[in-house]
C-alpha atoms as a PDB file:
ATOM      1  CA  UNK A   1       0.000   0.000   0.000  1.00  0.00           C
ATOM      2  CA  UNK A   2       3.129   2.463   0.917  1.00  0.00           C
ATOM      3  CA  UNK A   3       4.531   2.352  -2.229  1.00  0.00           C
ATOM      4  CA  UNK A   4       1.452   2.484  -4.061  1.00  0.00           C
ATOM      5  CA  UNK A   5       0.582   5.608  -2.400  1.00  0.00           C
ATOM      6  CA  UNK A   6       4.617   6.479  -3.439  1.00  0.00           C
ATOM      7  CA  UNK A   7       4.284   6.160  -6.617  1.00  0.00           C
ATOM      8  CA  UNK A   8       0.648   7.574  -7.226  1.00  0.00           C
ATOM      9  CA  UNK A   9       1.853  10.610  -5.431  1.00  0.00           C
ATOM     10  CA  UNK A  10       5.274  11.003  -7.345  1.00  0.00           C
ATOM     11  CA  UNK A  11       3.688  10.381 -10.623  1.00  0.00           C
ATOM     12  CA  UNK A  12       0.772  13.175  -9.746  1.00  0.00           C
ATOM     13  CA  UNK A  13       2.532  15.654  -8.097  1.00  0.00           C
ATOM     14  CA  UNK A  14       6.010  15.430 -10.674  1.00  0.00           C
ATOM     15  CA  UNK A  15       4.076  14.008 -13.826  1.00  0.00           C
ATOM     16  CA  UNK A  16       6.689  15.496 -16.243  1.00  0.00           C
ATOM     17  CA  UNK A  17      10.342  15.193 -14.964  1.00  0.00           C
ATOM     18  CA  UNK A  18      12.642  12.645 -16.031  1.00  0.00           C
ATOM     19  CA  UNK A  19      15.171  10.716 -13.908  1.00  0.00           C
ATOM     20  CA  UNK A  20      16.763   7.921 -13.770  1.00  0.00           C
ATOM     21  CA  UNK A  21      15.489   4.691 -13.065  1.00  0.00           C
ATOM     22  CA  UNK A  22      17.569   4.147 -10.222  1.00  0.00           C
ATOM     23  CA  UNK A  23      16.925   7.599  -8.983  1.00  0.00           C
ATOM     24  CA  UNK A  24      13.427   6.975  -9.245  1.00  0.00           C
ATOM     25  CA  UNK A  25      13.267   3.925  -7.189  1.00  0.00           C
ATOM     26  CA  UNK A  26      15.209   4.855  -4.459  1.00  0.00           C
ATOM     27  CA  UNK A  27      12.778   7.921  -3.789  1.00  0.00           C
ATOM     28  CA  UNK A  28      10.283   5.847  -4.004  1.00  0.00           C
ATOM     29  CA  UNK A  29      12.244   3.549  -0.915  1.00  0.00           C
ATOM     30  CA  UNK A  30      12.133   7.234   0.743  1.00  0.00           C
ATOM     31  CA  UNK A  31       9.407   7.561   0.432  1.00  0.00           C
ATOM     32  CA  UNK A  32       7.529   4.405   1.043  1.00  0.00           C
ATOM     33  CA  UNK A  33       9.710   3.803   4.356  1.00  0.00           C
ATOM     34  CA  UNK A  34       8.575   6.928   5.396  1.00  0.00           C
ATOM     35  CA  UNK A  35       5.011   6.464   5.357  1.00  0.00           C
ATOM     36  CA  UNK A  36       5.385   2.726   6.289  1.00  0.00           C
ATOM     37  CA  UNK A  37       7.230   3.852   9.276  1.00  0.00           C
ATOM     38  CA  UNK A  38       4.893   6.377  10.295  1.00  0.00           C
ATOM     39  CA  UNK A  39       1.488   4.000   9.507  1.00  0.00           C
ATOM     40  CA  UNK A  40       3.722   1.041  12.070  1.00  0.00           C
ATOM     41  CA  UNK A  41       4.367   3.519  14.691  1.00  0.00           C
ATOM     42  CA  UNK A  42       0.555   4.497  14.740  1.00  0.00           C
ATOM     43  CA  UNK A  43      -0.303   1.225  14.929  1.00  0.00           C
ATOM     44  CA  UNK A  44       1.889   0.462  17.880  1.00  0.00           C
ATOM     45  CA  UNK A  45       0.621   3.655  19.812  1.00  0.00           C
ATOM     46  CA  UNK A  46      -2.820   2.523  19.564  1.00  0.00           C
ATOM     47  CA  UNK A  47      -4.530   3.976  16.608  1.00  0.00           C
ATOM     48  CA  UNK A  48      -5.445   6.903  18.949  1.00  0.00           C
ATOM     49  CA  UNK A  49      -6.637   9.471  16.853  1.00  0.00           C
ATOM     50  CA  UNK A  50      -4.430  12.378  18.766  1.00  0.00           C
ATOM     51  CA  UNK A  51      -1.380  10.872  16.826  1.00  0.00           C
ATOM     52  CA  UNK A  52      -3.277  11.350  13.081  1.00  0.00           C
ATOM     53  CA  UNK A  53      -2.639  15.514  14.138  1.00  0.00           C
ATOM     54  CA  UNK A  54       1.149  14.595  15.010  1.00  0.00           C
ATOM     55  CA  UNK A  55       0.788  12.771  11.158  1.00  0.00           C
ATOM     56  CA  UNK A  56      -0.954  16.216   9.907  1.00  0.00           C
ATOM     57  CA  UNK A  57       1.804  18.243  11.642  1.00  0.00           C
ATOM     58  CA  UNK A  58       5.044  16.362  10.525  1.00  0.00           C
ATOM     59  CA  UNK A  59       3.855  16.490   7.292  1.00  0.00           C
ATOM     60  CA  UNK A  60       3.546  20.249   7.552  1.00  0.00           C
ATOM     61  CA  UNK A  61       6.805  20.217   8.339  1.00  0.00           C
ATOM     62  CA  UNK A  62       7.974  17.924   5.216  1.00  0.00           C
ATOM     63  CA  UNK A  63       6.301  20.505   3.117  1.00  0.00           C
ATOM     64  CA  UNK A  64       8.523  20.673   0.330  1.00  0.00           C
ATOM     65  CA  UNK A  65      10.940  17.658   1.071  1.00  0.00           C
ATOM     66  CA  UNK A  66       9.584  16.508  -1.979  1.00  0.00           C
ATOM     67  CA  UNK A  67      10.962  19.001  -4.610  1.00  0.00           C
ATOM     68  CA  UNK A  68      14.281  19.937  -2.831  1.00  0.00           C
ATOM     69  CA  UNK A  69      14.627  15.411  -3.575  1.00  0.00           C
ATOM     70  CA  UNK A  70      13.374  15.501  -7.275  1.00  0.00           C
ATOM     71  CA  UNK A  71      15.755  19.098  -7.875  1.00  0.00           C
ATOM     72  CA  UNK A  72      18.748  17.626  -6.510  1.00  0.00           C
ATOM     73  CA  UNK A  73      17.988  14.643  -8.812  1.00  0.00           C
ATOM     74  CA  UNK A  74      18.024  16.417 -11.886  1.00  0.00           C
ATOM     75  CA  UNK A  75      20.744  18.827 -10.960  1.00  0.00           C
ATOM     76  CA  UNK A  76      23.009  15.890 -10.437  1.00  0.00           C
ATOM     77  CA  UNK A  77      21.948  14.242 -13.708  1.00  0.00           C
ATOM     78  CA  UNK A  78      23.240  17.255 -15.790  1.00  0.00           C
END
């Protein structure tokens, strides 16, 4: 489901740019680990619905992680 939800996102959100195979899949790892990691650790704390606004507000943070990983890509392809 992760890297479904990877990949959906990457392909949405950057449906134009063109890396490298390689490059591509390890953002997707990134990426996938990080929302696998985040899902298990909600799990473990219970589900409670308190940690779904930590989820919201880390993500706020993350704002932007994103494109600073795709630009660095394509600046190093060049």
């Amino acid at each position: 489901m992760c890297e479904y939800v990877t990949k959906k996102y990457l392909s949405t959100v950057f449906p134009d740019v063109q890396l490298s195979d390689y490059d591509r899949q390890l953002i997707t790892r990134y990426f996938k680990c990080s929302c696998f990691g985040l899902t298990i650790d909600w799990i473990k704390a219970g589900m409670k619905d308190e940690y779904i606004e930590d989820m919201h507000r880390i993500l706020q943070q993350s704002k932007g992680v994103a494109d600073l990983i795709i630009k660095n890509c394509i600046e190093s392809q060049q």
